[in-house]
C-alpha atoms as a PDB file:
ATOM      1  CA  UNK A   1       0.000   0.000   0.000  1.00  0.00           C
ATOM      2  CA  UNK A   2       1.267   3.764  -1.044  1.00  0.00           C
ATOM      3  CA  UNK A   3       1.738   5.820   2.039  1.00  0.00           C
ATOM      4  CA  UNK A   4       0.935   8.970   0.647  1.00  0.00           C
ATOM      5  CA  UNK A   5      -0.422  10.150  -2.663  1.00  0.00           C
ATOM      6  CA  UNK A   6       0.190  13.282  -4.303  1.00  0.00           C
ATOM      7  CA  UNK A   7      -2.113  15.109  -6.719  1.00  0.00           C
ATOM      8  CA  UNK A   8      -1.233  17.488  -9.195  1.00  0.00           C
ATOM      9  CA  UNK A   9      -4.945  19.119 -10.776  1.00  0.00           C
ATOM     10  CA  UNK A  10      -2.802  21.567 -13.196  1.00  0.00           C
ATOM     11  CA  UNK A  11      -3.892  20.261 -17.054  1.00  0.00           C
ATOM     12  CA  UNK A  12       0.167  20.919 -17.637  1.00  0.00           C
ATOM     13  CA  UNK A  13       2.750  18.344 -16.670  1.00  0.00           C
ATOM     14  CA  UNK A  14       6.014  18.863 -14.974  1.00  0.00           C
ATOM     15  CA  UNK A  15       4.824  22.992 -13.912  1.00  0.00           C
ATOM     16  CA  UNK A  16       4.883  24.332 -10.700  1.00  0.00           C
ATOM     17  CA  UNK A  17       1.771  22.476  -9.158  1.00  0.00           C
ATOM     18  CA  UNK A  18       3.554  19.109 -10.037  1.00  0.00           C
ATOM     19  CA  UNK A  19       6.704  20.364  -9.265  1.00  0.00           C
ATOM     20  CA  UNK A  20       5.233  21.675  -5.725  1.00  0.00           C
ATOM     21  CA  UNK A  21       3.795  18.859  -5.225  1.00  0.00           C
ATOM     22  CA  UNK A  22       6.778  16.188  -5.921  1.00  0.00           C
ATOM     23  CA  UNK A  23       8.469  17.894  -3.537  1.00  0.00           C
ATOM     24  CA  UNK A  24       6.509  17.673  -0.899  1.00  0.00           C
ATOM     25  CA  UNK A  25       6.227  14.353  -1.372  1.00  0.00           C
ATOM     26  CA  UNK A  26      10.264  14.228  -1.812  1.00  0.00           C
ATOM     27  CA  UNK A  27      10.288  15.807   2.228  1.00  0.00           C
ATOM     28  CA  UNK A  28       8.064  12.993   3.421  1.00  0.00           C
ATOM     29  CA  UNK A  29      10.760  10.651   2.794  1.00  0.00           C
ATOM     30  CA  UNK A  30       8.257   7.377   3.048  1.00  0.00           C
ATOM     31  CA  UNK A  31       6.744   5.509   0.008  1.00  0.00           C
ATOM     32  CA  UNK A  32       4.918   7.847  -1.986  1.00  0.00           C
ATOM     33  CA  UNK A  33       3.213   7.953  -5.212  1.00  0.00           C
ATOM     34  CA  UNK A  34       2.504  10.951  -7.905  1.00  0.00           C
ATOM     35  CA  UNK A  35      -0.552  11.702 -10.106  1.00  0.00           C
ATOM     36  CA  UNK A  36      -1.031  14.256 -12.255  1.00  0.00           C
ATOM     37  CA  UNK A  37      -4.179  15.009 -13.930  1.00  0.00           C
ATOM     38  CA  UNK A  38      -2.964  16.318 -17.353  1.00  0.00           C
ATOM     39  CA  UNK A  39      -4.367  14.727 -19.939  1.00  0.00           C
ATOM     40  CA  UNK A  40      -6.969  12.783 -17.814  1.00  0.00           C
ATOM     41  CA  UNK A  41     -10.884  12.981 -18.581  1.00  0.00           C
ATOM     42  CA  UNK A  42     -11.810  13.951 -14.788  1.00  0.00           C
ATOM     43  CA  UNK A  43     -15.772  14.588 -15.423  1.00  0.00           C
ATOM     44  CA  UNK A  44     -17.506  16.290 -12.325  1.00  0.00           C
ATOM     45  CA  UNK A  45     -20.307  14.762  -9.920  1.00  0.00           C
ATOM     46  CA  UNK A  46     -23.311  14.664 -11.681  1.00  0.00           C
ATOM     47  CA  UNK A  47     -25.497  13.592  -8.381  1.00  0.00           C
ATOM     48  CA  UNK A  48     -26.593  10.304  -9.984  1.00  0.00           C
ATOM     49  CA  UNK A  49     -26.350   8.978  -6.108  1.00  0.00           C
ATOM     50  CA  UNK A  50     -24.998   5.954  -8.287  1.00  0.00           C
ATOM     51  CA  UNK A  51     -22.055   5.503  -5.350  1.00  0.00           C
ATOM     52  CA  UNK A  52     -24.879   5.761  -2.261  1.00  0.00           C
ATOM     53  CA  UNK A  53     -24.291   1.760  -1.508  1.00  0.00           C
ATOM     54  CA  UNK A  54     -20.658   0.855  -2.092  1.00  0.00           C
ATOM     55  CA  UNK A  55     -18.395   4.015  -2.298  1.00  0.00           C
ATOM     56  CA  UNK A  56     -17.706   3.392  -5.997  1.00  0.00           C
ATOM     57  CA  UNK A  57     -18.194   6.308  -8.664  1.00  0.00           C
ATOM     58  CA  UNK A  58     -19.869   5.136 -11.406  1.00  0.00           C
ATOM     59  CA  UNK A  59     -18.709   7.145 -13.787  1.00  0.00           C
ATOM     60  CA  UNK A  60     -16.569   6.171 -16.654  1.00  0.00           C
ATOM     61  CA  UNK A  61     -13.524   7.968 -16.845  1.00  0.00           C
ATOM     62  CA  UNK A  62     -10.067   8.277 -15.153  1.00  0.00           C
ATOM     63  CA  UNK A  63     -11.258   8.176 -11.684  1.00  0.00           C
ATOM     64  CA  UNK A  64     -12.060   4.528 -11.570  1.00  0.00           C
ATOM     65  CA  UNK A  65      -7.945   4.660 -12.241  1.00  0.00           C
ATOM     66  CA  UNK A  66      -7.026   5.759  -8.508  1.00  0.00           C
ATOM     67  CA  UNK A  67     -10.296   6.114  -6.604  1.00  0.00           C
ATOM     68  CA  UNK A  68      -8.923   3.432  -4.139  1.00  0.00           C
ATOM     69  CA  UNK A  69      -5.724   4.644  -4.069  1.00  0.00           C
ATOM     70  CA  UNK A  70      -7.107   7.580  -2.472  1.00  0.00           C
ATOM     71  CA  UNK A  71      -9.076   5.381   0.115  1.00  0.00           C
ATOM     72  CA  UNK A  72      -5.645   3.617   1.311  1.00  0.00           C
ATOM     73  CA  UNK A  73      -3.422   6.073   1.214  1.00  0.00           C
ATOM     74  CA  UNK A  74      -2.628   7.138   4.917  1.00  0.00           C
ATOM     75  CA  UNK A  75      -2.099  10.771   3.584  1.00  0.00           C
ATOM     76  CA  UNK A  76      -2.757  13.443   0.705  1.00  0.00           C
ATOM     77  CA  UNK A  77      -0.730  16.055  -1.191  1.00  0.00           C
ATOM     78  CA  UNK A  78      -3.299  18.364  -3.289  1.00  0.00           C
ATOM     79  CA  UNK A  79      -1.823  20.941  -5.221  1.00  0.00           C
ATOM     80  CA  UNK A  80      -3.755  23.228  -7.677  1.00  0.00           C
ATOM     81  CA  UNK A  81      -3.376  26.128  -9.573  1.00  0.00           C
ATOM     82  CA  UNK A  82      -5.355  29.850  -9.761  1.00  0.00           C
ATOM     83  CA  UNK A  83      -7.989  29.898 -12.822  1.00  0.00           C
ATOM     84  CA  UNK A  84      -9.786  33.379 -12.715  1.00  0.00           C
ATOM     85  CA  UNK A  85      -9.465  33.939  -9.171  1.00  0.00           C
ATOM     86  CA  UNK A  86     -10.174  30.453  -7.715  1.00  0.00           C
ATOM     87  CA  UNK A  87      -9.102  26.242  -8.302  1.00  0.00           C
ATOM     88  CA  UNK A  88      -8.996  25.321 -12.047  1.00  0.00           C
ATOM     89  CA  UNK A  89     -12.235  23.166 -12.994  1.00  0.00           C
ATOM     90  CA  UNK A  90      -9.964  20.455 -13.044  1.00  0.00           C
ATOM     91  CA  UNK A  91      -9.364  20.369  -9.448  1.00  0.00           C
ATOM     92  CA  UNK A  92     -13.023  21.134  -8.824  1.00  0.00           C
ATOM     93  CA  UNK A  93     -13.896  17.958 -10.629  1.00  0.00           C
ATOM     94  CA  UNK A  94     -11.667  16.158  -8.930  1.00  0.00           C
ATOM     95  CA  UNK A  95     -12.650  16.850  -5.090  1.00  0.00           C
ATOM     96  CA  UNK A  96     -16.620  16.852  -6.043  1.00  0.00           C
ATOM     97  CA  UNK A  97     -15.827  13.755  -6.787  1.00  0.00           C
ATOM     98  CA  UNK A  98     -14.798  12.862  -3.213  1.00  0.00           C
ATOM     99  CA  UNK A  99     -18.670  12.519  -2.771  1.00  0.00           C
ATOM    100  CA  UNK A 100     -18.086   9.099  -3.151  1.00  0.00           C
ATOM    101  CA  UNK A 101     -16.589   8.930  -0.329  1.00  0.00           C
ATOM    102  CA  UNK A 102     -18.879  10.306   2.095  1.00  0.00           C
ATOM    103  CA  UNK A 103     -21.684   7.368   2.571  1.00  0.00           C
ATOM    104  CA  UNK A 104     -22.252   5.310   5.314  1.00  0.00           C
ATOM    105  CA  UNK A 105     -19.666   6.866   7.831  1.00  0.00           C
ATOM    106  CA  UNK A 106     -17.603   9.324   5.562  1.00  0.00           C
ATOM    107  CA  UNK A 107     -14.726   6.373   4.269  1.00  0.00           C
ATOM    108  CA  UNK A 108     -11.809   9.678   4.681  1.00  0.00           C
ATOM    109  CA  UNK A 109     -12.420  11.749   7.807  1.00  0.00           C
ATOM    110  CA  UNK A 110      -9.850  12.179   9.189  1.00  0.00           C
ATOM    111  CA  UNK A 111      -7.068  11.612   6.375  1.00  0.00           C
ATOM    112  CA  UNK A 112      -4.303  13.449   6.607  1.00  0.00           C
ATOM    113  CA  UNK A 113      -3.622  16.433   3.595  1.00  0.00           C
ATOM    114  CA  UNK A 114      -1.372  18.881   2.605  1.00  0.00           C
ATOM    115  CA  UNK A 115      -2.274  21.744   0.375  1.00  0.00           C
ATOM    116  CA  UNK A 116      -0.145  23.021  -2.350  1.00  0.00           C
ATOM    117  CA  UNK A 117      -1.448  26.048  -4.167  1.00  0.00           C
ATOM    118  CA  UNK A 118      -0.034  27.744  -7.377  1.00  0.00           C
ATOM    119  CA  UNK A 119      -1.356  31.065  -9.223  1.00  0.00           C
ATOM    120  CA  UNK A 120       0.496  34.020 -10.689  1.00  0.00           C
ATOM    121  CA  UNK A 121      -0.969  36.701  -8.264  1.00  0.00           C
ATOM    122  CA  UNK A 122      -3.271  34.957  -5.928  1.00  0.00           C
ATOM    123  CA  UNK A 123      -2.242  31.852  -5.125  1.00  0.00           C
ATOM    124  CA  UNK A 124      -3.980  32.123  -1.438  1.00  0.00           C
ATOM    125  CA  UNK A 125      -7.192  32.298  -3.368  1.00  0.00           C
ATOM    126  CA  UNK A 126      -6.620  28.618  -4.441  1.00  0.00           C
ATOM    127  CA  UNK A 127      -5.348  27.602  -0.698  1.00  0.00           C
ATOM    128  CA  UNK A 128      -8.998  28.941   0.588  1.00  0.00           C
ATOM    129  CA  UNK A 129     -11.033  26.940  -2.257  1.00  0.00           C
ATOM    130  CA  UNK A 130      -9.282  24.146  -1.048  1.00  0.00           C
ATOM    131  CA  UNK A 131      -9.432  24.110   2.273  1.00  0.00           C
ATOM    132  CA  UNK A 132     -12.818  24.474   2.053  1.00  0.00           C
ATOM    133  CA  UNK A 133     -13.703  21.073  -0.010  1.00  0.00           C
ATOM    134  CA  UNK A 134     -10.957  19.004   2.047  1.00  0.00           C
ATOM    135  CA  UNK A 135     -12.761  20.761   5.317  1.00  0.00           C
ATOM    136  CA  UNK A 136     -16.331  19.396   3.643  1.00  0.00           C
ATOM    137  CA  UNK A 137     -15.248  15.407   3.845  1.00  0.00           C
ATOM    138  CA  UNK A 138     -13.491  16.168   7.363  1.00  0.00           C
ATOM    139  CA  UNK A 139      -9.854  15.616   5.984  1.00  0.00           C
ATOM    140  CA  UNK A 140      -7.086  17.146   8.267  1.00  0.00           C
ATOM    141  CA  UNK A 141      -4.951  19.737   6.860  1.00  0.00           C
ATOM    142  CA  UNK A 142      -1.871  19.208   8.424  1.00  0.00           C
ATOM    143  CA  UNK A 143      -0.071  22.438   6.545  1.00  0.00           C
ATOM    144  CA  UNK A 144       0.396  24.079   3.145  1.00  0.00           C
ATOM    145  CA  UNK A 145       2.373  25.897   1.186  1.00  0.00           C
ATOM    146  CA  UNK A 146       1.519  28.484  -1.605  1.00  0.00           C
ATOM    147  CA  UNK A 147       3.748  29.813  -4.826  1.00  0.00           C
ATOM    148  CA  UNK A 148       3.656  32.118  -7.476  1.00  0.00           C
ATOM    149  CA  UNK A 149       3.466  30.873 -11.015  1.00  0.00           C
ATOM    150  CA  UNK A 150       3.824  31.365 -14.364  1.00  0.00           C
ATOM    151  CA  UNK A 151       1.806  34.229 -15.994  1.00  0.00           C
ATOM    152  CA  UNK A 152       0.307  32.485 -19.145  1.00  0.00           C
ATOM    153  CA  UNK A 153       0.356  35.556 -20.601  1.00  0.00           C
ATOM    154  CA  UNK A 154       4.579  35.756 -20.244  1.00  0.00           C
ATOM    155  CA  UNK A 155       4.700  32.638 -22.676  1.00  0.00           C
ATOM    156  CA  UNK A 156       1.604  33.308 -25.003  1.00  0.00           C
ATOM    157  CA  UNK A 157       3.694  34.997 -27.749  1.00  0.00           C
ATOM    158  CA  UNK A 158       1.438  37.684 -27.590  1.00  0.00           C
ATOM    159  CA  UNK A 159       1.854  39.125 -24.069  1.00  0.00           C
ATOM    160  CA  UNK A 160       3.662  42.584 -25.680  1.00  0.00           C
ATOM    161  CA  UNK A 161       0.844  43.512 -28.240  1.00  0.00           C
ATOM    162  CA  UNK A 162      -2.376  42.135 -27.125  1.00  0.00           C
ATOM    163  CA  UNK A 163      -4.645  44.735 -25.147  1.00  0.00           C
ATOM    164  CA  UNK A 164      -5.768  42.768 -22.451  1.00  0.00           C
ATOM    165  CA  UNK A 165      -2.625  41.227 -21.515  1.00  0.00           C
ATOM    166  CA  UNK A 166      -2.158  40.517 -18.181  1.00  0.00           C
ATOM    167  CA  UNK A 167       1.737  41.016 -18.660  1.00  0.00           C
ATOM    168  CA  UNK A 168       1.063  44.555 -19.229  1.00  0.00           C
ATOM    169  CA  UNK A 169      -1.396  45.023 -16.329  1.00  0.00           C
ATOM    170  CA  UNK A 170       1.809  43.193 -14.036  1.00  0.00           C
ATOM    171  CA  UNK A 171       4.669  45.000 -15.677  1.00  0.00           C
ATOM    172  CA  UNK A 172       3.112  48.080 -17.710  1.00  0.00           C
ATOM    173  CA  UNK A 173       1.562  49.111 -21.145  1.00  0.00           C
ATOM    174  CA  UNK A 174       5.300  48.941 -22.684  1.00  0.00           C
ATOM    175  CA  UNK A 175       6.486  45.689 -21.146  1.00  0.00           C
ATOM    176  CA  UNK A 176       9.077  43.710 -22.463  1.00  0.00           C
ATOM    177  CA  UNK A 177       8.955  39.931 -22.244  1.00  0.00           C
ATOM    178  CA  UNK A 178      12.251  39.128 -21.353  1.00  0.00           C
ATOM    179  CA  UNK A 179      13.748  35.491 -19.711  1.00  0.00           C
ATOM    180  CA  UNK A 180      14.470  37.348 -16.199  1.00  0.00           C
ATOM    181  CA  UNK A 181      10.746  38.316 -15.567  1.00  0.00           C
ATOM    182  CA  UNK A 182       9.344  34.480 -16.497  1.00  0.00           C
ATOM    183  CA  UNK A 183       9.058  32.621 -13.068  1.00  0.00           C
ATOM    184  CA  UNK A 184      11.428  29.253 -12.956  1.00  0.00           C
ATOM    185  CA  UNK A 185      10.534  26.533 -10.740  1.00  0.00           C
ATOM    186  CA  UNK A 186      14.699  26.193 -10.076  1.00  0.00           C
ATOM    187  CA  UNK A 187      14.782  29.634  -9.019  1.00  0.00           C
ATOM    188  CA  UNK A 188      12.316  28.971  -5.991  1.00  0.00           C
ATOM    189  CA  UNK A 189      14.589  27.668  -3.617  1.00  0.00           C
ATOM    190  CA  UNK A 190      12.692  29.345  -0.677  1.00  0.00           C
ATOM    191  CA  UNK A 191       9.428  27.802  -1.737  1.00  0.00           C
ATOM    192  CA  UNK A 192      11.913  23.979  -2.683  1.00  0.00           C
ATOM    193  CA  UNK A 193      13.035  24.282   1.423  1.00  0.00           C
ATOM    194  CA  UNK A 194       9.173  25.574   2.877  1.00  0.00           C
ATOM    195  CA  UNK A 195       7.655  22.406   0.534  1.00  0.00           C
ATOM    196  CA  UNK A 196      10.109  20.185   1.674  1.00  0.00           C
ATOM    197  CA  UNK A 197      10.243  21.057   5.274  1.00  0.00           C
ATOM    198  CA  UNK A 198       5.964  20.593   4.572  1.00  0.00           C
ATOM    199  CA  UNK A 199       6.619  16.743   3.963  1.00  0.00           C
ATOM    200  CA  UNK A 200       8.566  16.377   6.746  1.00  0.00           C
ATOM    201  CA  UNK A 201       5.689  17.421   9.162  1.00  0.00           C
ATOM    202  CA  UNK A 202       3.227  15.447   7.005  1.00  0.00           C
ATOM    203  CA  UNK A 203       5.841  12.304   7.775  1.00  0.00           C
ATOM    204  CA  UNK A 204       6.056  13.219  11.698  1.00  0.00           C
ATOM    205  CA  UNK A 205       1.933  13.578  12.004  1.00  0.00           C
ATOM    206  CA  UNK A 206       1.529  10.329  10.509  1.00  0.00           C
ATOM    207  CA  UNK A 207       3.905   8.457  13.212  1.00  0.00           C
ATOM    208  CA  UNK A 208       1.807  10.145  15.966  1.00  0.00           C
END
């Protein structure tokens, strides 16, 4: 059985949310598994009450995949990033779908999680919707850690010309996408040592 599980909801591998997130998981030092969403077909709840009697989703898609690999894991590592001032629908899907879960006794309260949130300006906007739906199935947040991203308008191609670019509403009206101002995930050393000293607690709460 996996000890902990991390999740990565960004649609883009190997970013900062999956970064973030591996290296949590890389503090924990115990036997841990990744997933990241990209690319999966993650549909949301669609209150058939199909799961009411055995837990299960019935839904066909890439749940069914690691549904009980949530249910065994000892711990969680969520990380998400900041879509128009909240979680990406992607991560939304993902935790309504932890209404599976809740039948006949709630199968996760008390599951241990760690938050990992990721958005250009407002990346505590994302660690608030979170909270929230781990706080709904009674998980307990045992820290998290939040970092600015990368600006998709910095690496659009169009971030200098187009007029509602939100480059120019960071930087100014005669910004000039340059290397130095895009965000590097090997440049956050501060946020590498805060993730990492994260998995480390998340190791010493589960031994208590």
């Amino acid at each position: 059985m996996i000890k902990i599980v991390g999740i990565s909801c960004s649609p883009r591998e190997d970013k900062f949310t999956s970064n973030l997130v591996r290296e949590i998981l890389a503090g924990t030092e115990q036997e841990t598994e990744f997933i990241s969403l990209a690319g999966k077909e993650i549909k949301p709840c669609r209150a058939c009450l199909g799961c009411i009697n055995d837990n299960i989703c019935k839904q066909d898609d890439d749940w069914s995949k690691f549904q009980s690999k949530l249910l065994q894991a000892e711990a969680l590592v969520i990380g998400a990033p900041n879509y128009y001032g909240g979680i990406n629908s992607l991560a939304h899907a993902f935790l309504e779908r932890f209404y599976a879960f809740r039948h006949m006794g709630l199968k996760i309260k008390g599951k241990k999680v760690v938050l990992a949130a990721v958005g250009c300006v407002h990346p505590e906007q994302v660690q608030e919707a979170l909270t929230k739906l781990v706080k709904f199935n009674e998980l307990e947040i045992v820290g998290n850690v939040t970092c600015k991203g990368t600006l998709s308008c910095l690496i659009c191609g169009n971030g200098e010309i187009c007029p509602v670019s939100g480059a120019k509403m960071m930087y100014g009206k005669n910004v000039k996408i340059t290397p130095e101002i895009i965000p590097q995930w090997k440049d956050r050393t501060d946020v590498q040592a805060e993730a990492r000293q994260l998995g480390k607690k998340l190791a010493s709460a589960l031994q208590k």
